[in-house]
PDB file of N, CA and C in Angstrom:
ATOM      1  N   UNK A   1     -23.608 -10.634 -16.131  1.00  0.00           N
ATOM      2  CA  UNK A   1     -22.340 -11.311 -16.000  1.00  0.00           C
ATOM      3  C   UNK A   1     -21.285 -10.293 -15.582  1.00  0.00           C
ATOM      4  N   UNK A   2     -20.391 -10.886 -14.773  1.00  0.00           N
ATOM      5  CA  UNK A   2     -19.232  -9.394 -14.010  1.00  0.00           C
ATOM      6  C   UNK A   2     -17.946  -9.462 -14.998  1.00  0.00           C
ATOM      7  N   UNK A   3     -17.134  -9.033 -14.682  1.00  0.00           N
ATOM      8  CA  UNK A   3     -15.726  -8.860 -15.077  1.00  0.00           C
ATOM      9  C   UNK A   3     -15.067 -10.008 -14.976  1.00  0.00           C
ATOM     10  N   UNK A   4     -14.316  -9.928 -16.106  1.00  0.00           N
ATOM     11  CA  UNK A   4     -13.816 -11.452 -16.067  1.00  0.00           C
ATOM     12  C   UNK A   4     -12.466 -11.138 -15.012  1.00  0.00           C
ATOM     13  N   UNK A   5     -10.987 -11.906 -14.502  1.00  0.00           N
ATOM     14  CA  UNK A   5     -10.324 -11.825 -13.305  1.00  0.00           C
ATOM     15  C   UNK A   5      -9.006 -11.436 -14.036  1.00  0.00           C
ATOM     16  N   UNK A   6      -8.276 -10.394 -13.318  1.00  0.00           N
ATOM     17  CA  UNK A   6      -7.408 -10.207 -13.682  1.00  0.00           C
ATOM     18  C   UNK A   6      -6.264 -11.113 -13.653  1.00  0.00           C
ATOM     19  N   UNK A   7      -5.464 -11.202 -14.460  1.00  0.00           N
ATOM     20  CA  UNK A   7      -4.226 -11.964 -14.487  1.00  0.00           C
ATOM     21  C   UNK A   7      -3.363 -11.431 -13.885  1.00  0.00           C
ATOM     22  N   UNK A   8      -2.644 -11.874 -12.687  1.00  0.00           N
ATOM     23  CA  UNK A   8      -1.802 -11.604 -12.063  1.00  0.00           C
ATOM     24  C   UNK A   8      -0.747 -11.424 -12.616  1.00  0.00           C
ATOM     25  N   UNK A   9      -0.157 -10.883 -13.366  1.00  0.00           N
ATOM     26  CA  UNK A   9       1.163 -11.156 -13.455  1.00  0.00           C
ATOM     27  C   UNK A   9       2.224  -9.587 -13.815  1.00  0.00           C
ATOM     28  N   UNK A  10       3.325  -9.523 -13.932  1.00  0.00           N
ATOM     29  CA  UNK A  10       4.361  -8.075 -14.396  1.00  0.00           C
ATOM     30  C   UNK A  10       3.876  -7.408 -15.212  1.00  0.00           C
ATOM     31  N   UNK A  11       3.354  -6.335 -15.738  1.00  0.00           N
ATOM     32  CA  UNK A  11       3.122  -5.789 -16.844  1.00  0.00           C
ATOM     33  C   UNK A  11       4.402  -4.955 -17.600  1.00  0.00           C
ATOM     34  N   UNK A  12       4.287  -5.442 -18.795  1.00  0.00           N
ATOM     35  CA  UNK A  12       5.663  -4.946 -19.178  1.00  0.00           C
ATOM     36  C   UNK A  12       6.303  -3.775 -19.338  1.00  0.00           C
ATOM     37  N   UNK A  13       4.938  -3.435 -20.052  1.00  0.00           N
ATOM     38  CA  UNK A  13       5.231  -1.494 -20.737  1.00  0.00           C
ATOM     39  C   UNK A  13       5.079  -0.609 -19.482  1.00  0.00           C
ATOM     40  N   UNK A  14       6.207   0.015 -19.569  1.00  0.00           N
ATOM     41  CA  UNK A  14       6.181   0.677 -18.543  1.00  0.00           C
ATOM     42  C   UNK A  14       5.580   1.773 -18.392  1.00  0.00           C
ATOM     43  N   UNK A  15       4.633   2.282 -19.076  1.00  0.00           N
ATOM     44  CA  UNK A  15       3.666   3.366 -18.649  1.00  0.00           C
ATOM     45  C   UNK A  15       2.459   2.655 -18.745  1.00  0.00           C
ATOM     46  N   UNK A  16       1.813   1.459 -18.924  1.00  0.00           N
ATOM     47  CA  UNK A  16       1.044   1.216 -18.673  1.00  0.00           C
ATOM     48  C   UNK A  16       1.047   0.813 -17.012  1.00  0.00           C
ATOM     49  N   UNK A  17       2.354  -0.001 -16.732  1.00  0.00           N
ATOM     50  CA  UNK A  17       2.425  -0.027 -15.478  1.00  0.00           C
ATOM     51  C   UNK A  17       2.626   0.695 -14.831  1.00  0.00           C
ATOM     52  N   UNK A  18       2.588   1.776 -14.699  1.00  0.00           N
ATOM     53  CA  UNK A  18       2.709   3.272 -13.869  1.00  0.00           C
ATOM     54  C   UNK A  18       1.499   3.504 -13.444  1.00  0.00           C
ATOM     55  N   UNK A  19       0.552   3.779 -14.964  1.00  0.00           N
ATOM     56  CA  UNK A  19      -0.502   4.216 -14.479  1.00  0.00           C
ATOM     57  C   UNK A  19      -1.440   3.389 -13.630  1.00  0.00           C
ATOM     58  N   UNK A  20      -1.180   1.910 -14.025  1.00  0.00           N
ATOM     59  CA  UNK A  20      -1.906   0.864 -13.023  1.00  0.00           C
ATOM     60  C   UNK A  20      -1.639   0.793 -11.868  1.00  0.00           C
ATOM     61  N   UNK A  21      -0.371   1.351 -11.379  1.00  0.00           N
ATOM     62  CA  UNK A  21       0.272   1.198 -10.050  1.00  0.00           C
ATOM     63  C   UNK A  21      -0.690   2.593  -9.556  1.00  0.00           C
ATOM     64  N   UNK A  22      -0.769   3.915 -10.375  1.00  0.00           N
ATOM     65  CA  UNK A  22      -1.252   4.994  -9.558  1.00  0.00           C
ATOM     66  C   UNK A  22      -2.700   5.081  -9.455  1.00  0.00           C
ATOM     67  N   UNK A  23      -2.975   4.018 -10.091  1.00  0.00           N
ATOM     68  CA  UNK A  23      -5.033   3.846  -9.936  1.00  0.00           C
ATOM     69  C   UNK A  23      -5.393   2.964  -9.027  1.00  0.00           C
ATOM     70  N   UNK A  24      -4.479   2.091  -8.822  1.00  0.00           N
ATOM     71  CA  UNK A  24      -4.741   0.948  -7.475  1.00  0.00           C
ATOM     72  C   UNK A  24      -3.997   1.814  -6.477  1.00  0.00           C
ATOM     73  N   UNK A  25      -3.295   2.327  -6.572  1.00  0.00           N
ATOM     74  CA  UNK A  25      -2.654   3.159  -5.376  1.00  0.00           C
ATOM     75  C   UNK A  25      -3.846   4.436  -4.943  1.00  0.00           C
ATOM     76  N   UNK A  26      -4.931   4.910  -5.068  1.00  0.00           N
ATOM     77  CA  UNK A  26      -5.430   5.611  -5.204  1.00  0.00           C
ATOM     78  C   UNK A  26      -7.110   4.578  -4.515  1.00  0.00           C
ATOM     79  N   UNK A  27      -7.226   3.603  -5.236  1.00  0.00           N
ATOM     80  CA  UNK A  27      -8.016   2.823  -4.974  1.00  0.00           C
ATOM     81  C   UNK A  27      -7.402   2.109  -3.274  1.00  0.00           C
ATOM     82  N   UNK A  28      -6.371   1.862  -3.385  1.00  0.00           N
ATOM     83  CA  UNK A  28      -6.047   1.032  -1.717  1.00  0.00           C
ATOM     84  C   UNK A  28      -5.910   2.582  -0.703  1.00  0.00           C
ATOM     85  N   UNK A  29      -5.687   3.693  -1.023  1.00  0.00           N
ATOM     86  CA  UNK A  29      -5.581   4.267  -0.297  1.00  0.00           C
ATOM     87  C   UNK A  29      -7.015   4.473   0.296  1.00  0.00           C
ATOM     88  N   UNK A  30      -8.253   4.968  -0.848  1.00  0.00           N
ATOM     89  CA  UNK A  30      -9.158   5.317  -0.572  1.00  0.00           C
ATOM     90  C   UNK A  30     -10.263   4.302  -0.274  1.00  0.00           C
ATOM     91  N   UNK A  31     -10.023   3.036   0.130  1.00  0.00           N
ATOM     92  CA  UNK A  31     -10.245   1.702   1.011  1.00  0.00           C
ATOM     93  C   UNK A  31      -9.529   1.700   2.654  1.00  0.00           C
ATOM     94  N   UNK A  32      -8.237   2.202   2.824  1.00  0.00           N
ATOM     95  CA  UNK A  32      -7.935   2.294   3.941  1.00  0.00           C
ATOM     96  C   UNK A  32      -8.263   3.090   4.898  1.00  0.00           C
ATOM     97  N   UNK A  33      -8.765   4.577   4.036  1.00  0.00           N
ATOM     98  CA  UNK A  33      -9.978   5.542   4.758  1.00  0.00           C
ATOM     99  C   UNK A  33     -11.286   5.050   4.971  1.00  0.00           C
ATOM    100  N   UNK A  34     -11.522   4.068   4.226  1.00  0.00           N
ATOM    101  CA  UNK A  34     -13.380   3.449   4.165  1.00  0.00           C
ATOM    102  C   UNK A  34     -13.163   2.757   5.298  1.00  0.00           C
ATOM    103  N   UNK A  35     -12.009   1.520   5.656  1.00  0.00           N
ATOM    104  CA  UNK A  35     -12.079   0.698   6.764  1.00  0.00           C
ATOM    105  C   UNK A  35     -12.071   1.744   7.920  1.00  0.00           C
ATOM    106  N   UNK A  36     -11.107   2.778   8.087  1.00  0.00           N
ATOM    107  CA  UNK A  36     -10.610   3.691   9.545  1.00  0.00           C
ATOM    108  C   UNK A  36     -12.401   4.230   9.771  1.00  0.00           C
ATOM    109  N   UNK A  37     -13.258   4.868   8.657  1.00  0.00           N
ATOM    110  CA  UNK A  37     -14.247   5.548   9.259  1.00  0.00           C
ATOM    111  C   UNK A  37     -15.247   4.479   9.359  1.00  0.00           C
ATOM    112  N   UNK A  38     -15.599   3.702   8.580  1.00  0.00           N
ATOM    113  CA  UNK A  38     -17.000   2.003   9.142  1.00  0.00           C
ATOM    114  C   UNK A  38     -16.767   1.551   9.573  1.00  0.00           C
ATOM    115  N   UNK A  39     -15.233   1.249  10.526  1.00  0.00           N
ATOM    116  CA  UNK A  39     -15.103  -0.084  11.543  1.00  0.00           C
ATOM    117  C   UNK A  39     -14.307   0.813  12.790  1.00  0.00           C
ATOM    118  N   UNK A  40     -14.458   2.111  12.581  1.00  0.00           N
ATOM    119  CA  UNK A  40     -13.477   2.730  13.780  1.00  0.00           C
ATOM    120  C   UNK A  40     -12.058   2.420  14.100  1.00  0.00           C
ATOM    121  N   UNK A  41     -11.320   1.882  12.910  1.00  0.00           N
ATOM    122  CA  UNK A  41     -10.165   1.199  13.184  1.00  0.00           C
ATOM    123  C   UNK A  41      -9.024   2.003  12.907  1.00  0.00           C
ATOM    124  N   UNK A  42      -7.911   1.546  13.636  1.00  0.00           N
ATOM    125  CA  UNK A  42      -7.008   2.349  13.410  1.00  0.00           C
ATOM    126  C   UNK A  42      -5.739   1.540  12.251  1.00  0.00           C
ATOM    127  N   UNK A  43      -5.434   2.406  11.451  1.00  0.00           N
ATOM    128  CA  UNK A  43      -4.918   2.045  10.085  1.00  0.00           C
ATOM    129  C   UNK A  43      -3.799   2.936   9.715  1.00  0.00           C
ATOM    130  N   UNK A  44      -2.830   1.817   9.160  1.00  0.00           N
ATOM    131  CA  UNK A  44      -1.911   2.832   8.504  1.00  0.00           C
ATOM    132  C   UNK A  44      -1.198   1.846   7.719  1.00  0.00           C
ATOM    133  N   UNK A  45      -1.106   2.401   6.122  1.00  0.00           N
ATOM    134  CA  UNK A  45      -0.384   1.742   5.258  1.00  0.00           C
ATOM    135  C   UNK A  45       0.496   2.424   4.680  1.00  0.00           C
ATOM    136  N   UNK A  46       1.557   2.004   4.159  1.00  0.00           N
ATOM    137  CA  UNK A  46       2.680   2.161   3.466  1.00  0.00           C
ATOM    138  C   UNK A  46       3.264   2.071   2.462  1.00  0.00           C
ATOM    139  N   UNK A  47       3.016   2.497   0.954  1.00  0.00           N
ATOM    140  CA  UNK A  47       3.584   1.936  -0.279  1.00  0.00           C
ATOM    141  C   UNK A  47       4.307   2.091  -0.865  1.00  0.00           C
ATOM    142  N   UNK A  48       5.471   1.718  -1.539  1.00  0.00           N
ATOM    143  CA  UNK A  48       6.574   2.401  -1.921  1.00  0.00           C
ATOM    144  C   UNK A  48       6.874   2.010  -3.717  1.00  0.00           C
ATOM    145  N   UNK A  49       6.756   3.169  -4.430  1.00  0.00           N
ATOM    146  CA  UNK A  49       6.510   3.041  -5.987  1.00  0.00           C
ATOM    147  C   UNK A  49       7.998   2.305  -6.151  1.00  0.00           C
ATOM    148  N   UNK A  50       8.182   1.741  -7.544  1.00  0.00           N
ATOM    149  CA  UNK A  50       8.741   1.541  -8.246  1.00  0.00           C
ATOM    150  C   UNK A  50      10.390   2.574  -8.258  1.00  0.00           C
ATOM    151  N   UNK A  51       9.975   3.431  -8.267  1.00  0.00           N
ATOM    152  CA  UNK A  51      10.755   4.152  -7.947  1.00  0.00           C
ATOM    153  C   UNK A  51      11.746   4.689  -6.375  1.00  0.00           C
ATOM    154  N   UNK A  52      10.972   4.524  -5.560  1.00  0.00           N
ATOM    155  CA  UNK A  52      11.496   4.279  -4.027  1.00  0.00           C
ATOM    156  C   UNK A  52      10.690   5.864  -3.876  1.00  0.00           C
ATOM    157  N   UNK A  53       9.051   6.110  -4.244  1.00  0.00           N
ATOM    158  CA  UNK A  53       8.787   7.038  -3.301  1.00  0.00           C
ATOM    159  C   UNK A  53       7.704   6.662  -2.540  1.00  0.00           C
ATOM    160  N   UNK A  54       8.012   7.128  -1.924  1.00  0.00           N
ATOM    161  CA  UNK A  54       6.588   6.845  -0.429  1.00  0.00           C
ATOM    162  C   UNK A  54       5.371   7.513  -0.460  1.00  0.00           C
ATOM    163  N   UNK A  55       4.493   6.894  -0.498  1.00  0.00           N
ATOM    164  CA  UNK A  55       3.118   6.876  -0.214  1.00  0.00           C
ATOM    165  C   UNK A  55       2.337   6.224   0.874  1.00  0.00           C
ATOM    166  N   UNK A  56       1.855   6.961   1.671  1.00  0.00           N
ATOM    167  CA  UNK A  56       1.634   6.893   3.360  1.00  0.00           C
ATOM    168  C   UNK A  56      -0.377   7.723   3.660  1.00  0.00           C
ATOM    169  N   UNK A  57      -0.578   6.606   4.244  1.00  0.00           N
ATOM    170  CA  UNK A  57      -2.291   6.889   5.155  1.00  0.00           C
ATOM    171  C   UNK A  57      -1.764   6.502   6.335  1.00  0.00           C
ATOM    172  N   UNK A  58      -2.543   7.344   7.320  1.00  0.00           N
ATOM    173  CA  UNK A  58      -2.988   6.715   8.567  1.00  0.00           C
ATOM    174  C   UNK A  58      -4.102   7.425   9.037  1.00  0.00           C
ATOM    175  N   UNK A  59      -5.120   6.740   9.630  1.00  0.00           N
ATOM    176  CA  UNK A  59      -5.966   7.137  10.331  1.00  0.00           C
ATOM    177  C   UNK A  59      -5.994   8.329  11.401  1.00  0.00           C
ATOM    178  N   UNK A  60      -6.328   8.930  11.694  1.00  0.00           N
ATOM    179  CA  UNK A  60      -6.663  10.237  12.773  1.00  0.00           C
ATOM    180  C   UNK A  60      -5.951   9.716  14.053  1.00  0.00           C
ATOM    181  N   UNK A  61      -6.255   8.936  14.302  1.00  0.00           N
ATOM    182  CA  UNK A  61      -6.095   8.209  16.029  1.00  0.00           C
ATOM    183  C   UNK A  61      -4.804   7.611  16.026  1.00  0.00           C
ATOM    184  N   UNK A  62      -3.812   7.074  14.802  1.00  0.00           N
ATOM    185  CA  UNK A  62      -2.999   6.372  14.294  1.00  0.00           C
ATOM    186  C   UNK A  62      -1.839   7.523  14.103  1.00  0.00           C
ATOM    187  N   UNK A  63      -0.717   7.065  14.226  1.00  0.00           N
ATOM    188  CA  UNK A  63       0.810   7.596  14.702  1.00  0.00           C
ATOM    189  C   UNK A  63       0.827   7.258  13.384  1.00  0.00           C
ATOM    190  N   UNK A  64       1.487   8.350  12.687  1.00  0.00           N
ATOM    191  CA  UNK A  64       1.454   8.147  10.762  1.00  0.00           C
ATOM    192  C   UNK A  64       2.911   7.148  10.955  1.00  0.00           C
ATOM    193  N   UNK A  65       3.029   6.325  10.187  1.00  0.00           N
ATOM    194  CA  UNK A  65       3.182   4.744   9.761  1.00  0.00           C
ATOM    195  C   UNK A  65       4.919   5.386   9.670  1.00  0.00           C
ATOM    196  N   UNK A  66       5.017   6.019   9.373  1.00  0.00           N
ATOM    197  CA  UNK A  66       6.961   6.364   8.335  1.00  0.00           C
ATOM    198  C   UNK A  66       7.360   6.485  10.787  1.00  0.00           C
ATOM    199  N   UNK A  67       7.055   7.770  10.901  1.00  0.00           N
ATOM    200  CA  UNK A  67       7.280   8.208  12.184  1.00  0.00           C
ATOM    201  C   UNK A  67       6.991   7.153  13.183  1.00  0.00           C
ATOM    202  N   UNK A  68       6.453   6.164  12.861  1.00  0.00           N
ATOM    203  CA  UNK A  68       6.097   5.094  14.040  1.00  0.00           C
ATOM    204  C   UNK A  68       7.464   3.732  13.745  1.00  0.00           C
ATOM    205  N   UNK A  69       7.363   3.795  12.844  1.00  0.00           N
ATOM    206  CA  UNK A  69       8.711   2.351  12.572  1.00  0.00           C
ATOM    207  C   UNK A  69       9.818   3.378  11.702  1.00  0.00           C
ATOM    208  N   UNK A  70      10.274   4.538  12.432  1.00  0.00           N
ATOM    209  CA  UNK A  70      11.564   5.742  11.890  1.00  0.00           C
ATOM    210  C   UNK A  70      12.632   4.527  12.491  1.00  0.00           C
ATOM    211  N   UNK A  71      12.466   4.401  13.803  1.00  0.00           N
ATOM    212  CA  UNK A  71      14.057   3.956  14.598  1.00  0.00           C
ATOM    213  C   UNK A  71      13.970   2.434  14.458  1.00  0.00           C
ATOM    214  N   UNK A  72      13.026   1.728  13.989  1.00  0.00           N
ATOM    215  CA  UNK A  72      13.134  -0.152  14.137  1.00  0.00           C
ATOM    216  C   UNK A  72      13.930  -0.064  12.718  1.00  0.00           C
ATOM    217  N   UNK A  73      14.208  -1.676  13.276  1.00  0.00           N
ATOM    218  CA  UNK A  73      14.998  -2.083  11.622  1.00  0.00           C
ATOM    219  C   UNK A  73      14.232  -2.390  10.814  1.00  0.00           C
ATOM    220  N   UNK A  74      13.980  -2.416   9.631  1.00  0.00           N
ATOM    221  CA  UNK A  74      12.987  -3.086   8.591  1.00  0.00           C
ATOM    222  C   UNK A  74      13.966  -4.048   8.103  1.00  0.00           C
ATOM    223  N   UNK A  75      13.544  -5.576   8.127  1.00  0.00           N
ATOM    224  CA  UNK A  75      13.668  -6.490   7.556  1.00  0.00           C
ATOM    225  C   UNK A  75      11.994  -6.915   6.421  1.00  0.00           C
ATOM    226  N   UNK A  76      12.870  -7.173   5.003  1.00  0.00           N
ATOM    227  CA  UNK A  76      12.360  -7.708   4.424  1.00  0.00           C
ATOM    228  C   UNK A  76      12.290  -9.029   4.011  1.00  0.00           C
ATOM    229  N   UNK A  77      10.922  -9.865   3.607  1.00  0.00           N
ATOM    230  CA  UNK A  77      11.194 -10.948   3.680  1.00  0.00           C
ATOM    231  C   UNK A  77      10.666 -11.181   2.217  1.00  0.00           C
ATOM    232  N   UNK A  78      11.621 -11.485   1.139  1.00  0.00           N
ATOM    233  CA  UNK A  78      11.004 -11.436  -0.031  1.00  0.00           C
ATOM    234  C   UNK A  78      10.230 -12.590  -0.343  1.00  0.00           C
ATOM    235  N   UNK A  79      10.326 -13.908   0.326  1.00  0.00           N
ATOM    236  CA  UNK A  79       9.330 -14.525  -0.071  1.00  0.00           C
ATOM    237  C   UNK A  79       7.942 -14.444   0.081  1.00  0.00           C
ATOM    238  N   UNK A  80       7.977 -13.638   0.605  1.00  0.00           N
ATOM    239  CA  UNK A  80       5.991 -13.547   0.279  1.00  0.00           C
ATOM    240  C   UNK A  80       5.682 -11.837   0.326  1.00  0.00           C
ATOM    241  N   UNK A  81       7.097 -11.318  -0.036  1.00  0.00           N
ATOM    242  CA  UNK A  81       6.787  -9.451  -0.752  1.00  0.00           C
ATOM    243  C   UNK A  81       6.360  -8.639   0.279  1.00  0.00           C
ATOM    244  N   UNK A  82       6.406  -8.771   1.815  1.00  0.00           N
ATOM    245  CA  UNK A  82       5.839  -8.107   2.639  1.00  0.00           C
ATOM    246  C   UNK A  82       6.653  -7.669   3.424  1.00  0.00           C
ATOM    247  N   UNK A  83       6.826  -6.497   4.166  1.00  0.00           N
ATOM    248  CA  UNK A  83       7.719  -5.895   5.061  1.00  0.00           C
ATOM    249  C   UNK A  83       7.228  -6.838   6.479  1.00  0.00           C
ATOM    250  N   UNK A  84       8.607  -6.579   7.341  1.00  0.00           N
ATOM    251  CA  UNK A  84       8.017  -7.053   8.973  1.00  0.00           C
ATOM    252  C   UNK A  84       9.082  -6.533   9.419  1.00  0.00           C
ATOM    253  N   UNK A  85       8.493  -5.482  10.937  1.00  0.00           N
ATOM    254  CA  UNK A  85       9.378  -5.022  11.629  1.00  0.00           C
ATOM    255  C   UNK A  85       9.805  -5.529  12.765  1.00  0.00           C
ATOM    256  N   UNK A  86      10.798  -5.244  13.065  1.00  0.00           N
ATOM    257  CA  UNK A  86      11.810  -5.863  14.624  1.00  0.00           C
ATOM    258  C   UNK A  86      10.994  -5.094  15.528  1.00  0.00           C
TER     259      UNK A  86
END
């Protein structure tokens, strides 16, 4: 039998949520290297802690992500939590 599903939701204590943010942050990073080297793809993600610091991958072949959208505007669209650039 597997793992039962996580509950989506805020976690309150704030060092528990730290450290959950820096183990999935660690985990999505080291998924975005698995996709760039088994599918040859070019990748670049962007995450920004709780705090407003940046955490940045990009692939070899890939224009690192901060230096590629430096001069566009970033609009955010909070209903569905995702950046989109002009």
């Amino acid at each position: 039998m597997g793992r039962g599903r996580v509950q989506l939701k805020r976690i309150e204590n704030k060092i528990n949520r730290q450290v959950t943010f820096s183990k999935r942050r660690s985990g999505l990073l080291k998924k975005a290297h698995e996709i760039s080297v088994l599918c040859d793809a070019e990748v670049a993600l962007i995450v920004f802690s709780t705090k407003g610091k940046l955490f940045e991958y990009s692939s070899d072949s890939c224009v690192p992500p901060v230096d590629y959208y430096a001069y566009d505007e970033i609009v955010c669209d909070r209903t569905y939590g995702a950046l989109f650039w002009e």
